[in-house]
Protein backbone atom coordinates (compact mmCIF):
# COMPACT_ATOMS: atom_id res chain seq x y z
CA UNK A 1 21.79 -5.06 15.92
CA UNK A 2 23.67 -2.44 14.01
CA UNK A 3 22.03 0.67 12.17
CA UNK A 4 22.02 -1.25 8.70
CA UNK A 5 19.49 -3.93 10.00
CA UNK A 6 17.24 -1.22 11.30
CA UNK A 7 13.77 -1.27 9.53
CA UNK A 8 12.64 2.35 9.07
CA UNK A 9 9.30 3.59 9.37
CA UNK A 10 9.55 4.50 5.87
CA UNK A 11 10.39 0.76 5.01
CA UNK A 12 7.65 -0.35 6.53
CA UNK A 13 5.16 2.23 4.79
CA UNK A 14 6.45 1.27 1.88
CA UNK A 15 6.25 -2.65 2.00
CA UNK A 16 2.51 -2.24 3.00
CA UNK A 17 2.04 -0.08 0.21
CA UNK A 18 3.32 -2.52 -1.80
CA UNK A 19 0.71 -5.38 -0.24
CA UNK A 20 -2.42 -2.95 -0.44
CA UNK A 21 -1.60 -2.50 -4.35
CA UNK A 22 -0.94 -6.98 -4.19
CA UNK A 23 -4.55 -6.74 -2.35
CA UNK A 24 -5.68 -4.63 -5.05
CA UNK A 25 -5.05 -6.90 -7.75
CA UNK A 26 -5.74 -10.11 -5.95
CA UNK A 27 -9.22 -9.35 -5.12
CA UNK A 28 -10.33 -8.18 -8.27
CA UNK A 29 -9.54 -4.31 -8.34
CA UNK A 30 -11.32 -3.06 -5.43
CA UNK A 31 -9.61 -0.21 -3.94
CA UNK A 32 -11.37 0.27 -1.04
CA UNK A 33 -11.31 -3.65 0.08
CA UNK A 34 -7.36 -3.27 -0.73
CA UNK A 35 -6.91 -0.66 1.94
CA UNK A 36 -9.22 -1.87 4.42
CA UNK A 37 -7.26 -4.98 4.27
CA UNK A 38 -4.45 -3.51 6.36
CA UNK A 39 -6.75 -0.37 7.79
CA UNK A 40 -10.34 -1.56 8.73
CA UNK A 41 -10.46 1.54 10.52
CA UNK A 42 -11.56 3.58 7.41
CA UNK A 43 -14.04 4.47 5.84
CA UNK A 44 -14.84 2.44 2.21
CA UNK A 45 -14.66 6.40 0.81
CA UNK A 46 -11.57 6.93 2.81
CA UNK A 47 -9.77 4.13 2.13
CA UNK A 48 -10.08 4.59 -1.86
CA UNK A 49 -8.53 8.03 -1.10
CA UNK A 50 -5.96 6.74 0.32
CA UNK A 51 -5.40 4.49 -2.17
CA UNK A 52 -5.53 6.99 -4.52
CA UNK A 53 -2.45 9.26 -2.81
CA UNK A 54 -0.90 5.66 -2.52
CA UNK A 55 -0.46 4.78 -6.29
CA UNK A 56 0.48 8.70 -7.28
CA UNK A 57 3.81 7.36 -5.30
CA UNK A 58 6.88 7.02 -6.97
CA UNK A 59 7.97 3.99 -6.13
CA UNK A 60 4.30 2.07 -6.12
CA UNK A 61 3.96 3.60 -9.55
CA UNK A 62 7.83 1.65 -10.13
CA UNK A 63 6.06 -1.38 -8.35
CA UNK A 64 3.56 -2.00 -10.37
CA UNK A 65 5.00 -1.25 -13.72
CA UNK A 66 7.14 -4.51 -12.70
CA UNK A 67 4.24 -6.74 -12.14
C-alpha cells in the first residue's frame, strides 16, 4: 500500500461529518439524533453541540451548500 492510498484520520473525520449532516437531513432535522447516530455515547445536549462546531466547518459548510 503506498502513502497515497493511506486514509488519514482527518479523512475519516471528515467523511463522518459529512454522514452526521446526511443523518441530519434524512431524519427530519434533528441534530441531536444526527450525531448520536455515529456517537450514542453522548449526551442529546452534547451531541447538538457537537453538531453545532461540526457545521461552523469549512468544508461541511462547502458540503452542504452542494446538496
Amino acid at each position: 500500500m503506498s502513502k497515497e492510498d493511506k486514509v488519514t484520520a482527518t479523512e475519516v473525520r471528515m467523511e463522518e461529518h459529512f454522514a452526521i449532516v446526511d443523518e441530519y437531513f434524512n431524519n427530519g432535522y434533528r441534530q441531536d439524533l444526527a450525531v448520536m447516530t455515529f456517537r450514542p455515547h453522548l449526551s442529546p445536549s452534547r451531541a447538538t453541540s457537537v453538531f453545532g462546531a461540526i457545521m461552523k466547518k469549512e468544508d461541511v459548510r462547502d458540503y452542504v451548500m452542494d446538496k
